[in-house]
C-alpha atoms as a PDB file:
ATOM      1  CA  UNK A   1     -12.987 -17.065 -12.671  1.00  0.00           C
ATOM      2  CA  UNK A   2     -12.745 -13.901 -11.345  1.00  0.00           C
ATOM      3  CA  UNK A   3      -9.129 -14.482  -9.272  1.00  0.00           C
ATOM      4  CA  UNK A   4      -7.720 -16.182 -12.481  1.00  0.00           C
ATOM      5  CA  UNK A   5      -8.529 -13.292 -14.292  1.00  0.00           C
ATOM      6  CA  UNK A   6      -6.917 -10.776 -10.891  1.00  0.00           C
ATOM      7  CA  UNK A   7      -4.237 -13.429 -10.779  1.00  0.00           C
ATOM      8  CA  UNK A   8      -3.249 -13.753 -14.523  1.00  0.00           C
ATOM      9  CA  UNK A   9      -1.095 -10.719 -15.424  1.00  0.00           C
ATOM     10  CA  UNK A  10       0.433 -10.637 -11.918  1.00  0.00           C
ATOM     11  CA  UNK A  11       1.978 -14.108 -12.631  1.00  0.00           C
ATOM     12  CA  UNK A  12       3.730 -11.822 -15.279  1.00  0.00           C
ATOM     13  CA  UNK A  13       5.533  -9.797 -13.710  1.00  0.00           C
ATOM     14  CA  UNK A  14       6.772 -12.713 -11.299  1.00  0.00           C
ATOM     15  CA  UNK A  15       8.026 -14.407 -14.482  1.00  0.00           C
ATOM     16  CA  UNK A  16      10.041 -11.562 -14.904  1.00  0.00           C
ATOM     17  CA  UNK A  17      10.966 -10.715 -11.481  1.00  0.00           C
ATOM     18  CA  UNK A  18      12.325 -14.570 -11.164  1.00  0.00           C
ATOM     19  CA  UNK A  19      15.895 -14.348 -13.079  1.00  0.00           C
ATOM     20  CA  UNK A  20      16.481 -11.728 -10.249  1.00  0.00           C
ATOM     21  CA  UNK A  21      16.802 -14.602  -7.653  1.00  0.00           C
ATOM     22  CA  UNK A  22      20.143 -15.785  -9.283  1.00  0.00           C
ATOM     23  CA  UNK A  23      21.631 -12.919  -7.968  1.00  0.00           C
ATOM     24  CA  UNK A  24      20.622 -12.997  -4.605  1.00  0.00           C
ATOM     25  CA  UNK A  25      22.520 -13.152  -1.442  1.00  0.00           C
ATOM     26  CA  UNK A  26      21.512 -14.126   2.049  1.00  0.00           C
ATOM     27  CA  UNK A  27      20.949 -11.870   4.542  1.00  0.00           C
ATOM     28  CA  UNK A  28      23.773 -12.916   6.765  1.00  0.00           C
ATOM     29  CA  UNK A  29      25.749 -10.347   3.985  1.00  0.00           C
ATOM     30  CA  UNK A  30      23.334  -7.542   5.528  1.00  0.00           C
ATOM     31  CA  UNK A  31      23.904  -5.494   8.600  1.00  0.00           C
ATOM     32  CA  UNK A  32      22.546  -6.959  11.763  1.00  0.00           C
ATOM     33  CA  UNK A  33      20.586  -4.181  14.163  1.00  0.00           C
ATOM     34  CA  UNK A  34      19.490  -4.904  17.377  1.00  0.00           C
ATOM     35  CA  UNK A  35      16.127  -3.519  17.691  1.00  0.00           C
ATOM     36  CA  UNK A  36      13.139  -3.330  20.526  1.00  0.00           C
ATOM     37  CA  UNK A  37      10.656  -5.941  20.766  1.00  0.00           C
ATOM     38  CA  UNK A  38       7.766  -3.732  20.492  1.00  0.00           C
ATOM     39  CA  UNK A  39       7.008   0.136  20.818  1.00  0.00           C
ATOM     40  CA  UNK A  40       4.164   2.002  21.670  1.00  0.00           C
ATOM     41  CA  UNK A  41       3.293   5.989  20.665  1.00  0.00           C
ATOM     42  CA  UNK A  42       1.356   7.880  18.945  1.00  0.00           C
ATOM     43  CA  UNK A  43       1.467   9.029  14.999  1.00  0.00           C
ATOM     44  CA  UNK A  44       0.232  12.640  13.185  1.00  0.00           C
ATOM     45  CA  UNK A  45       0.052  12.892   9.453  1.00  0.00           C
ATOM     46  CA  UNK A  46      -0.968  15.096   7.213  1.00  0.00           C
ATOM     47  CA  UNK A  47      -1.809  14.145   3.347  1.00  0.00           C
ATOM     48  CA  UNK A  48      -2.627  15.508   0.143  1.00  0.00           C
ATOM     49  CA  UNK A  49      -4.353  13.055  -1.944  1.00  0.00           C
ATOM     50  CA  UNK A  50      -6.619  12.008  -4.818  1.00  0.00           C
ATOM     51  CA  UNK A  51     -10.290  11.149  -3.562  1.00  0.00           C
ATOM     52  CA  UNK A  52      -9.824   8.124  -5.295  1.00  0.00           C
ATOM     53  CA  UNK A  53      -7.764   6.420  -8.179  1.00  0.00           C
ATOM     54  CA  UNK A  54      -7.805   8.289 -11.686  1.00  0.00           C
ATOM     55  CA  UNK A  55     -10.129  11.147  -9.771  1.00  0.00           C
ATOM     56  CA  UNK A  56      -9.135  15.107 -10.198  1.00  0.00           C
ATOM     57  CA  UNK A  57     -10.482  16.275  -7.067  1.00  0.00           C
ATOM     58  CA  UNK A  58      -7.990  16.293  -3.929  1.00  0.00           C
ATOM     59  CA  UNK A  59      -8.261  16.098   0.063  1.00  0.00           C
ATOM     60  CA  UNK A  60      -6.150  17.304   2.552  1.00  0.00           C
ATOM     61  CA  UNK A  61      -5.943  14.901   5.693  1.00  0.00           C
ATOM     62  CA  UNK A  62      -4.926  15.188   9.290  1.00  0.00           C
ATOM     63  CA  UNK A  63      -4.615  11.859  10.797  1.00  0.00           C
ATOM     64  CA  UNK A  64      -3.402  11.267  14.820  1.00  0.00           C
ATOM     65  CA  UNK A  65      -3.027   7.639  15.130  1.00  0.00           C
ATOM     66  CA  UNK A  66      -2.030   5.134  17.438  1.00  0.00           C
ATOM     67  CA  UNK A  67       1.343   3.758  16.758  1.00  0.00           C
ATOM     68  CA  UNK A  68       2.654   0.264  17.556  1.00  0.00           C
ATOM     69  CA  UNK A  69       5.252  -1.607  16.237  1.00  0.00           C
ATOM     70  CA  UNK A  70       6.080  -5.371  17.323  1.00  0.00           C
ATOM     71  CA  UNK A  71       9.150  -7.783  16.108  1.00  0.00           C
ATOM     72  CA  UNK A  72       7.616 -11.260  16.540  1.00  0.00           C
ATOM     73  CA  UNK A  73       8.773 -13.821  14.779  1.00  0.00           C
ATOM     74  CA  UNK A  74       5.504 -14.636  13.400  1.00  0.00           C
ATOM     75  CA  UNK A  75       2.968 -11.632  14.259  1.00  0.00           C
ATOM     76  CA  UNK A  76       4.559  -8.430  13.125  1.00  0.00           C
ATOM     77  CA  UNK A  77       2.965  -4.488  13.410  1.00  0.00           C
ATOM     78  CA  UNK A  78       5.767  -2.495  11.121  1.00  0.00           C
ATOM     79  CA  UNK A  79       6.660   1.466  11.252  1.00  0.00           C
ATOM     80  CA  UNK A  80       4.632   1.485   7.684  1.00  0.00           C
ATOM     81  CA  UNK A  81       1.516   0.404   9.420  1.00  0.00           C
ATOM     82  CA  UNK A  82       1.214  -3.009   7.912  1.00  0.00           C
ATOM     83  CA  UNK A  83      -0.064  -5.607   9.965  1.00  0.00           C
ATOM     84  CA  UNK A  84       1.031  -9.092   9.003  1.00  0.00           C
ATOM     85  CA  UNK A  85       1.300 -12.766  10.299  1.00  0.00           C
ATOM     86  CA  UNK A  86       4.259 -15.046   8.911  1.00  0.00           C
ATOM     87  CA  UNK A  87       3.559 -18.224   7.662  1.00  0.00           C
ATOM     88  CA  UNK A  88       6.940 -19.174   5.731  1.00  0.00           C
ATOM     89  CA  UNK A  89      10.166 -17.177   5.708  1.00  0.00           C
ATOM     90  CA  UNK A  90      13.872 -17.823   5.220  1.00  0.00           C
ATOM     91  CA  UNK A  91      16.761 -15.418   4.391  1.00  0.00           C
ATOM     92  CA  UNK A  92      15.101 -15.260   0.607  1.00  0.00           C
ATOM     93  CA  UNK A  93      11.074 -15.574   0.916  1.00  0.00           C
ATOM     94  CA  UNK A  94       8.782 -14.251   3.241  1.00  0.00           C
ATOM     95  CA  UNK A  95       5.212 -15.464   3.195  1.00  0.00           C
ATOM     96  CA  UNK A  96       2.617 -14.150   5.145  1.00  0.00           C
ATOM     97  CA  UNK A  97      -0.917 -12.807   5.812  1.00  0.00           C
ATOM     98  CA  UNK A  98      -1.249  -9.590   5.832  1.00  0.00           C
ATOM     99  CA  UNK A  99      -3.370  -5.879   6.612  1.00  0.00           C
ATOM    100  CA  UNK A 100      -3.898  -2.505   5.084  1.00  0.00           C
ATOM    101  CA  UNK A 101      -6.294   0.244   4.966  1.00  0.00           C
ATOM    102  CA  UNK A 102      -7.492   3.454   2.852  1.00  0.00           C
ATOM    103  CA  UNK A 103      -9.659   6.381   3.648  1.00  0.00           C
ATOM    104  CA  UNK A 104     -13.147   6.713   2.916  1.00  0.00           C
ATOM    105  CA  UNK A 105     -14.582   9.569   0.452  1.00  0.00           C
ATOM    106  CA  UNK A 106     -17.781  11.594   0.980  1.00  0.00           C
ATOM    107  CA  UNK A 107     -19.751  11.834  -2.559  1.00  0.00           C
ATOM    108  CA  UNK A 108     -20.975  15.124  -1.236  1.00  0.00           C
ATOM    109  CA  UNK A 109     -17.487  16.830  -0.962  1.00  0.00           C
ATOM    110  CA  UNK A 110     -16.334  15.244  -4.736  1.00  0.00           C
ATOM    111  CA  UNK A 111     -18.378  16.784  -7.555  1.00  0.00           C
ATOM    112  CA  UNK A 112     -18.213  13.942  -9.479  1.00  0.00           C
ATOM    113  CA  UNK A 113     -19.761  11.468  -7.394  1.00  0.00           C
ATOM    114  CA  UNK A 114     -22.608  14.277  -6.039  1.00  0.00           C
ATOM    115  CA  UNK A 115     -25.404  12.173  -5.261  1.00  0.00           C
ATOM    116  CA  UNK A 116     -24.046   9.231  -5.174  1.00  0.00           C
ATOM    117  CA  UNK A 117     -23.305   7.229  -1.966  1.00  0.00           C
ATOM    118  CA  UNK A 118     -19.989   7.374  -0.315  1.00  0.00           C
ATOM    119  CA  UNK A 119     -17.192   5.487  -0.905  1.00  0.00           C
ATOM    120  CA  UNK A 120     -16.873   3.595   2.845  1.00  0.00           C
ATOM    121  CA  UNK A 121     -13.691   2.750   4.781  1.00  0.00           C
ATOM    122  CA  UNK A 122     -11.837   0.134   3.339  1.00  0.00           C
ATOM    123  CA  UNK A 123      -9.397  -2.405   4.402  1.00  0.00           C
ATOM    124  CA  UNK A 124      -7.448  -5.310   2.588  1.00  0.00           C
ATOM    125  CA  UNK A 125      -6.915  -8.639   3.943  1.00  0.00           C
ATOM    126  CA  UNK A 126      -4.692 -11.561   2.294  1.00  0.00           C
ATOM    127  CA  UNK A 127      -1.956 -13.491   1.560  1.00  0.00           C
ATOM    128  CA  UNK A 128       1.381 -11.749   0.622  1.00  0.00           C
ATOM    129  CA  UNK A 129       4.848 -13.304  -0.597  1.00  0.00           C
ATOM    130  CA  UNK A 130       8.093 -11.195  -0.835  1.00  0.00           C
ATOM    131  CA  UNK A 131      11.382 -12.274  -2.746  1.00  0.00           C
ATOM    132  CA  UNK A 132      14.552 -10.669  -1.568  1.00  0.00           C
ATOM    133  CA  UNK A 133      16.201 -10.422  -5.613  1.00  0.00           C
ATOM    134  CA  UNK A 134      19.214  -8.833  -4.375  1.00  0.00           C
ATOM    135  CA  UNK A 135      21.145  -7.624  -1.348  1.00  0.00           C
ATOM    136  CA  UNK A 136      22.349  -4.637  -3.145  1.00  0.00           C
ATOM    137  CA  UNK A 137      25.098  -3.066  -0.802  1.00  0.00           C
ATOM    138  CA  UNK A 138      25.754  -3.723   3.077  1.00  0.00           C
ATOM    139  CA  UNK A 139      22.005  -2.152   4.213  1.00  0.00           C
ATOM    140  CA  UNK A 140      20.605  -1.816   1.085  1.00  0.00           C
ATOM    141  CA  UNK A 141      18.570  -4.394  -0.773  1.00  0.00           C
ATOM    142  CA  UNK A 142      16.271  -5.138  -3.795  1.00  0.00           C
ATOM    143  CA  UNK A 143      12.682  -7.053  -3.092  1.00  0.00           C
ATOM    144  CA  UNK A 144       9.825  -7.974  -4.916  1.00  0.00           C
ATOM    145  CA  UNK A 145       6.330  -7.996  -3.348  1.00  0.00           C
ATOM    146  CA  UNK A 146       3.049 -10.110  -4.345  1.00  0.00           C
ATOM    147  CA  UNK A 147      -0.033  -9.103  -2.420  1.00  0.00           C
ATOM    148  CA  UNK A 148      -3.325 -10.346  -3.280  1.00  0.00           C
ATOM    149  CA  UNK A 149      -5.543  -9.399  -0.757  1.00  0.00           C
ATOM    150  CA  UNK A 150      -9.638  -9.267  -0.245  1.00  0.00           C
ATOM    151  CA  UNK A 151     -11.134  -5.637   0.235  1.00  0.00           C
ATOM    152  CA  UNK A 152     -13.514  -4.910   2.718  1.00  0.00           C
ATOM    153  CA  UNK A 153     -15.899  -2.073   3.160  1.00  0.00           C
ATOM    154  CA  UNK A 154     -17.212  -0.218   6.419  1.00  0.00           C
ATOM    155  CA  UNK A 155     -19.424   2.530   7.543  1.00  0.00           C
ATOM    156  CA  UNK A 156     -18.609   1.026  11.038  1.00  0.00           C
ATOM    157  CA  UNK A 157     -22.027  -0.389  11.613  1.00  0.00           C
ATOM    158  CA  UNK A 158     -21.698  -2.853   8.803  1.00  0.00           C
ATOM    159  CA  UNK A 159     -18.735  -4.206   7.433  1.00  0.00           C
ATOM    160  CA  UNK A 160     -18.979  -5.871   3.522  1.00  0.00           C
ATOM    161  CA  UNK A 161     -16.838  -7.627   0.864  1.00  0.00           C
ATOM    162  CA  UNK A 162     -16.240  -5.338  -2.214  1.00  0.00           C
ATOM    163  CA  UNK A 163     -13.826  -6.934  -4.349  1.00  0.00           C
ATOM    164  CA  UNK A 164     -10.091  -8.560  -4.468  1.00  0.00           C
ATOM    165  CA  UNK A 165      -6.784  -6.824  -5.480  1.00  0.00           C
ATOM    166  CA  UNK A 166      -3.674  -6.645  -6.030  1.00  0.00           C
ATOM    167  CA  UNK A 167      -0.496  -4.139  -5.827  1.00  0.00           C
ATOM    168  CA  UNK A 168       2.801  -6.236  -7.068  1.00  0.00           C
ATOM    169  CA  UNK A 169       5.585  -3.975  -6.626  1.00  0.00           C
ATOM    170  CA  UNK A 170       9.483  -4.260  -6.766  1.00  0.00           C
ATOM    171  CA  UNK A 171      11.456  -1.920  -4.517  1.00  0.00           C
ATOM    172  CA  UNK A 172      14.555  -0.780  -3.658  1.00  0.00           C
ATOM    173  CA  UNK A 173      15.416   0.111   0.153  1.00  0.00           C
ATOM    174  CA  UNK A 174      18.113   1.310   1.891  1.00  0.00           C
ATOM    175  CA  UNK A 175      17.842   1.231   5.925  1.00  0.00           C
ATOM    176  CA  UNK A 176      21.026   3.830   6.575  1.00  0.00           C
ATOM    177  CA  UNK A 177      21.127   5.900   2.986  1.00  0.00           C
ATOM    178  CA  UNK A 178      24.840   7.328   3.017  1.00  0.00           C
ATOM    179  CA  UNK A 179      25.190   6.847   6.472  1.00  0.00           C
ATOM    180  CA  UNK A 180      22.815   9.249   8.077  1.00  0.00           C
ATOM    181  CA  UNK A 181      20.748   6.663   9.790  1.00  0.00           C
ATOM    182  CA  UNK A 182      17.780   7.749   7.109  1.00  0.00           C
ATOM    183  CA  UNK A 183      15.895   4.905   6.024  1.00  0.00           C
ATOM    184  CA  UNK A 184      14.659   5.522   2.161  1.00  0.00           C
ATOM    185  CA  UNK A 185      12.171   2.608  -0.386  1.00  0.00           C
ATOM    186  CA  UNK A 186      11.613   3.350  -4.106  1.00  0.00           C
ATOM    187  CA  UNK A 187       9.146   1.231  -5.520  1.00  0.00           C
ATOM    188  CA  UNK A 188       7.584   0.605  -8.821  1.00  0.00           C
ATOM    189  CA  UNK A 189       4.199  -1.337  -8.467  1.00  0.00           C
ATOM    190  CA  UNK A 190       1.072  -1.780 -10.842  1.00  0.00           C
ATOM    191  CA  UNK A 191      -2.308  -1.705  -9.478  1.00  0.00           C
ATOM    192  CA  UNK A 192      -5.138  -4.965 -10.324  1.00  0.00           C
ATOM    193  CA  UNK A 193      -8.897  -5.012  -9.079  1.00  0.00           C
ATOM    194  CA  UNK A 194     -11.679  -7.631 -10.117  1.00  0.00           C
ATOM    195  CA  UNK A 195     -15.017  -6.416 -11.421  1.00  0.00           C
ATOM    196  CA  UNK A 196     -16.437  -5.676  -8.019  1.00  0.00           C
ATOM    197  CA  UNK A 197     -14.211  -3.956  -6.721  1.00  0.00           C
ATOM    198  CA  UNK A 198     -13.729  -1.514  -9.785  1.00  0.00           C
ATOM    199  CA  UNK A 199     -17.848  -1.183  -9.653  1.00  0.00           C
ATOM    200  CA  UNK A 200     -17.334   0.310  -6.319  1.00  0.00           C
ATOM    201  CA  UNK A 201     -14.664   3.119  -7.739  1.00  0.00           C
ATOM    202  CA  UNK A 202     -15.771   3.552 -11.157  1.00  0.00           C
ATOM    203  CA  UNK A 203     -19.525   2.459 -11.851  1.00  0.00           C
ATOM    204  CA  UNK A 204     -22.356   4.470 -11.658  1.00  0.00           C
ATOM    205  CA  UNK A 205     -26.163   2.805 -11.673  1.00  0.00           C
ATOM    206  CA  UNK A 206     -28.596   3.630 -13.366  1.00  0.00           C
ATOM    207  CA  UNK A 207     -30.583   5.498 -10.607  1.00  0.00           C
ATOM    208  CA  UNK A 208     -27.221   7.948 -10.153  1.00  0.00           C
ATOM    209  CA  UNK A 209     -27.193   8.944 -13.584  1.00  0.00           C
ATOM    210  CA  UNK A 210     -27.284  12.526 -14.685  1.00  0.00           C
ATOM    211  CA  UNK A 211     -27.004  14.270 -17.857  1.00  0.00           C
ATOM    212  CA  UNK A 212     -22.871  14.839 -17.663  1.00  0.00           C
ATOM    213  CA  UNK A 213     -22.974  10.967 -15.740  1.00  0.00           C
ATOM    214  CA  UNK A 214     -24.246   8.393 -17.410  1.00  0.00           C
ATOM    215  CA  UNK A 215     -24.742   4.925 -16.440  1.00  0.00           C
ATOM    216  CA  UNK A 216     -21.957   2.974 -16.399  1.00  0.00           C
ATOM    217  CA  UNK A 217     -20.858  -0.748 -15.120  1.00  0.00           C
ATOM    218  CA  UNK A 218     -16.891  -1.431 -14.315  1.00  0.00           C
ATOM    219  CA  UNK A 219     -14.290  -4.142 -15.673  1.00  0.00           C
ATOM    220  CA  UNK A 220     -12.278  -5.372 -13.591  1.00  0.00           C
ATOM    221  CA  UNK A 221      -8.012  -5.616 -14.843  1.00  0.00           C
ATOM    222  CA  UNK A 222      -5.743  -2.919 -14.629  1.00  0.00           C
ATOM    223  CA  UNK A 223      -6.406   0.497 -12.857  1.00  0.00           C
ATOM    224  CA  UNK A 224      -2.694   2.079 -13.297  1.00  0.00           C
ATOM    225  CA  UNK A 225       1.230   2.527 -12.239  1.00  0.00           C
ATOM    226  CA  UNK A 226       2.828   4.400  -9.541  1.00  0.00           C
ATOM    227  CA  UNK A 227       6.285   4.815  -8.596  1.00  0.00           C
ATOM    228  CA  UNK A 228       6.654   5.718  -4.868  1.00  0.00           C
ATOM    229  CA  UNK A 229       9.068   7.099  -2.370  1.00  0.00           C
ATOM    230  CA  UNK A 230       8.912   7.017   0.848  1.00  0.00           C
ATOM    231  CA  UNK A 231      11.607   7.637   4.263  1.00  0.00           C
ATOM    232  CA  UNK A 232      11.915   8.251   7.504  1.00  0.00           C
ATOM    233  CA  UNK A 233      14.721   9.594  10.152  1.00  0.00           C
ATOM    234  CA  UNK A 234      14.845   9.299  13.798  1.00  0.00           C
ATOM    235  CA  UNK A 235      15.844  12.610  15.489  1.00  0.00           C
ATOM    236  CA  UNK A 236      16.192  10.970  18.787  1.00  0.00           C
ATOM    237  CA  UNK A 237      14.954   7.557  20.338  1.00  0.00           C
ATOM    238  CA  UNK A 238      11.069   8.631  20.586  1.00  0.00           C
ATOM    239  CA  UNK A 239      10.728  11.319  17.836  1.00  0.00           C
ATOM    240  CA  UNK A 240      10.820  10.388  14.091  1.00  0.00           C
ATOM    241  CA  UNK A 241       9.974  11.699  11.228  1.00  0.00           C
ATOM    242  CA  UNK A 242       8.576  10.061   7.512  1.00  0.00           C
ATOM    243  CA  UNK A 243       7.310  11.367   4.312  1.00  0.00           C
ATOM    244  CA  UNK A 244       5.681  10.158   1.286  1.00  0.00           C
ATOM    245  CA  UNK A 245       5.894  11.058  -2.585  1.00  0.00           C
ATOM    246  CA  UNK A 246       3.837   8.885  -4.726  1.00  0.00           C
ATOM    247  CA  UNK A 247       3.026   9.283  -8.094  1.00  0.00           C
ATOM    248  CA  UNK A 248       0.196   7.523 -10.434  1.00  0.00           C
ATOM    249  CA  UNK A 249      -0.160   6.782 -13.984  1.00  0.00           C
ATOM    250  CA  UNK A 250      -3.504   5.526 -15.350  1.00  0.00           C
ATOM    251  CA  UNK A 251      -3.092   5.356 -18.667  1.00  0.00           C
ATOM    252  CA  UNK A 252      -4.090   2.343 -20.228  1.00  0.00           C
ATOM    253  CA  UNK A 253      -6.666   1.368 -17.235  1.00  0.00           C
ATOM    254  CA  UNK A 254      -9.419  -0.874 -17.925  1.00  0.00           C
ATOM    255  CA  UNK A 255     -11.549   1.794 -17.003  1.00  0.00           C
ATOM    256  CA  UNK A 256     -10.936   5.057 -18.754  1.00  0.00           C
ATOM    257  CA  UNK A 257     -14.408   5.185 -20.255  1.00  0.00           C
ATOM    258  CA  UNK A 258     -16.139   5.394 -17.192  1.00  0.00           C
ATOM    259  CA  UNK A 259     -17.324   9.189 -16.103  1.00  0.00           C
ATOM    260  CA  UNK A 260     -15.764   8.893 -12.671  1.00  0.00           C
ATOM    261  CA  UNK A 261     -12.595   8.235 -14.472  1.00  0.00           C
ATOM    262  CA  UNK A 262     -11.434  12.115 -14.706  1.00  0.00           C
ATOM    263  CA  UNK A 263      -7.554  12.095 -14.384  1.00  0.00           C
ATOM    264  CA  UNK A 264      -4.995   9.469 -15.826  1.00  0.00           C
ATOM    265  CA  UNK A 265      -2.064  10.826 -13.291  1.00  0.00           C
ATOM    266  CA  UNK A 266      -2.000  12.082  -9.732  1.00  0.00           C
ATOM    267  CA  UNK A 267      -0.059  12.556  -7.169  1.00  0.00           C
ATOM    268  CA  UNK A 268       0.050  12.140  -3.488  1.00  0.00           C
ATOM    269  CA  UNK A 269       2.114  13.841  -0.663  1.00  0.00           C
ATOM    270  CA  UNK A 270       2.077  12.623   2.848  1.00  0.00           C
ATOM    271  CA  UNK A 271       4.528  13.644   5.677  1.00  0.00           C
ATOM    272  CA  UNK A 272       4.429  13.401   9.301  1.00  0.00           C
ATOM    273  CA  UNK A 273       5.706  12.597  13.217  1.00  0.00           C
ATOM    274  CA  UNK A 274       6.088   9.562  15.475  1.00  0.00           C
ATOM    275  CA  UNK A 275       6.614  10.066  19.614  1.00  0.00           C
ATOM    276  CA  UNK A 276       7.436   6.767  21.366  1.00  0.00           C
ATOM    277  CA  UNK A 277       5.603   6.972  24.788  1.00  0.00           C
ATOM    278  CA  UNK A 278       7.288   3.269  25.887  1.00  0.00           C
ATOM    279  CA  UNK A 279       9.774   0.754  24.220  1.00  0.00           C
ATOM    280  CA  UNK A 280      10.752  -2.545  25.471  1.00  0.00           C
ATOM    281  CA  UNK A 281      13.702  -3.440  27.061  1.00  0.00           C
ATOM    282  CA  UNK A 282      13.204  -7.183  25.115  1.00  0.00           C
ATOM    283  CA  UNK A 283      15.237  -7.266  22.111  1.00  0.00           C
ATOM    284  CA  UNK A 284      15.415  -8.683  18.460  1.00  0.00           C
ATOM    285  CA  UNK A 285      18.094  -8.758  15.991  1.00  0.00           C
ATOM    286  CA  UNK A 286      16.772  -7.492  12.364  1.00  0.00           C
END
């Protein structure tokens, strides 16, 4: 019941996104680039973000990462830090399993959740189609993307299962804007979460509430909109820049009643380096 109710209005917006497909091209119409099999380096970033969705308090981040990318044909680690396996794929659809992650939030640094316990690490697991609508110029094409993915929590001693959701999003990317060897997406995506996993963000129990936060238990549906650009350049063969501009929109979000609910837009700005220590000297063609 509760992934027919996650499931239901994403189905939606693949209805609409399906007319789309009469337009499409193959990829053979694309540019070709020969690219290394894997890479190996290290990632900074720095980010200014909401300490959750629909919250008004921000953090500033500074992230050094480890940063791997790998071509396979089935496994594949990508330069936007999604991990994914392929189980289908042909010059329209790609089907596969997929990884990402999200930050966790101390209660004690957020005034509106003082008190309350943190808000752990969390990581998404689950299957993920995208739909290549339209091969838009020479390097530039127009997908749609269907995640629907498990979240799990960590505190790194424990690991638990806090909910499903799901992030459909249709994008445009370009992979050498204008000819400067820039690589640009703009995406348009809605956000869904079942009950449990909204409980985690938005509900407060009974022992946590207070006289401006009273009790309150979550619905799951739709937490909000955000349209999202991101890029990056490389300066040489190991150095690279990216940046991120998001923007959210919660209006309309099943939750809007709830006390941790304090903002219905926000914003996020991340930007940062990438230095390749090692590349391979195997090759793909993308």
């Amino acid at each position: 019941m509760v992934v027919r109710r996650l499931i239901a209005p994403v189905l939606a917006l693949v209805v609409l996104a399906l007319p789309g497909l009469a337009t499409a091209q193959t990829q053979t119409t694309a540019q070709t680039r020969t690219l290394p099999l894997w890479e190996l380096g290290v990632a900074v970033g720095a980010g200014y973000t909401p300490d959750y969705p629909a919250a008004d308090e921000y953090s500033t981040r500074i992230l050094p990462l480890p940063y791997f990318v790998y071509r396979g044909r089935v496994f594949r680690s990508e330069e936007s830090g999604l991990l994914r396996g392929r189980v289908f794929y042909n010059d329209r659809i790609d089907f596969d399993i997929s990884m990402a992650g999200a930050v966790d939030v101390k209660s004690a640094d957020n005034e509106a959740r003082a008190g309350m316990p943190d808000l752990d690490w969390m990581g998404q697991i689950g299957p993920r189609v995208q739909v290549r609508l339209a091969q838009a110029a020479r390097d530039a094409h127009i997908d749609f993307e269907l995640p629907i993915r498990a979240v799990l929590g960590t505190d790194f001693s424990r690991f638990r299962h806090i909910g499903f959701m799901s992030v459909p999003e249709i994008a445009y990317q370009h992979d050498n804007l204008a000819g400067t060897g820039v690589h640009l997406k703009l995406g348009v995506g809605a956000t869904f979460a079942d009950k449990k996993f909204q409980d985690e963000i938005y509900g407060v129990d009974p022992q946590f509430a207070t006289a401006d936060r009273p009790a309150y238990e979550a619905k799951g549906g739709y937490m909000g909109s955000r349209l999202q650009l991101s890029s990056y350049y490389a300066l040489n063969e190991r150095f690279r820049v990216f940046g991120l501009l998001r923007g959210d929109f919660h209006q309309g979000a099943a939750n809007e009643e709830s006390p941790l609910f304090r903002s219905k837009t926000g914003g996020t700005v991340i930007t940062g380096f990438t230095f390749l220590f090692a590349r391979s000297r195997a090759t793909v063609v993308e």
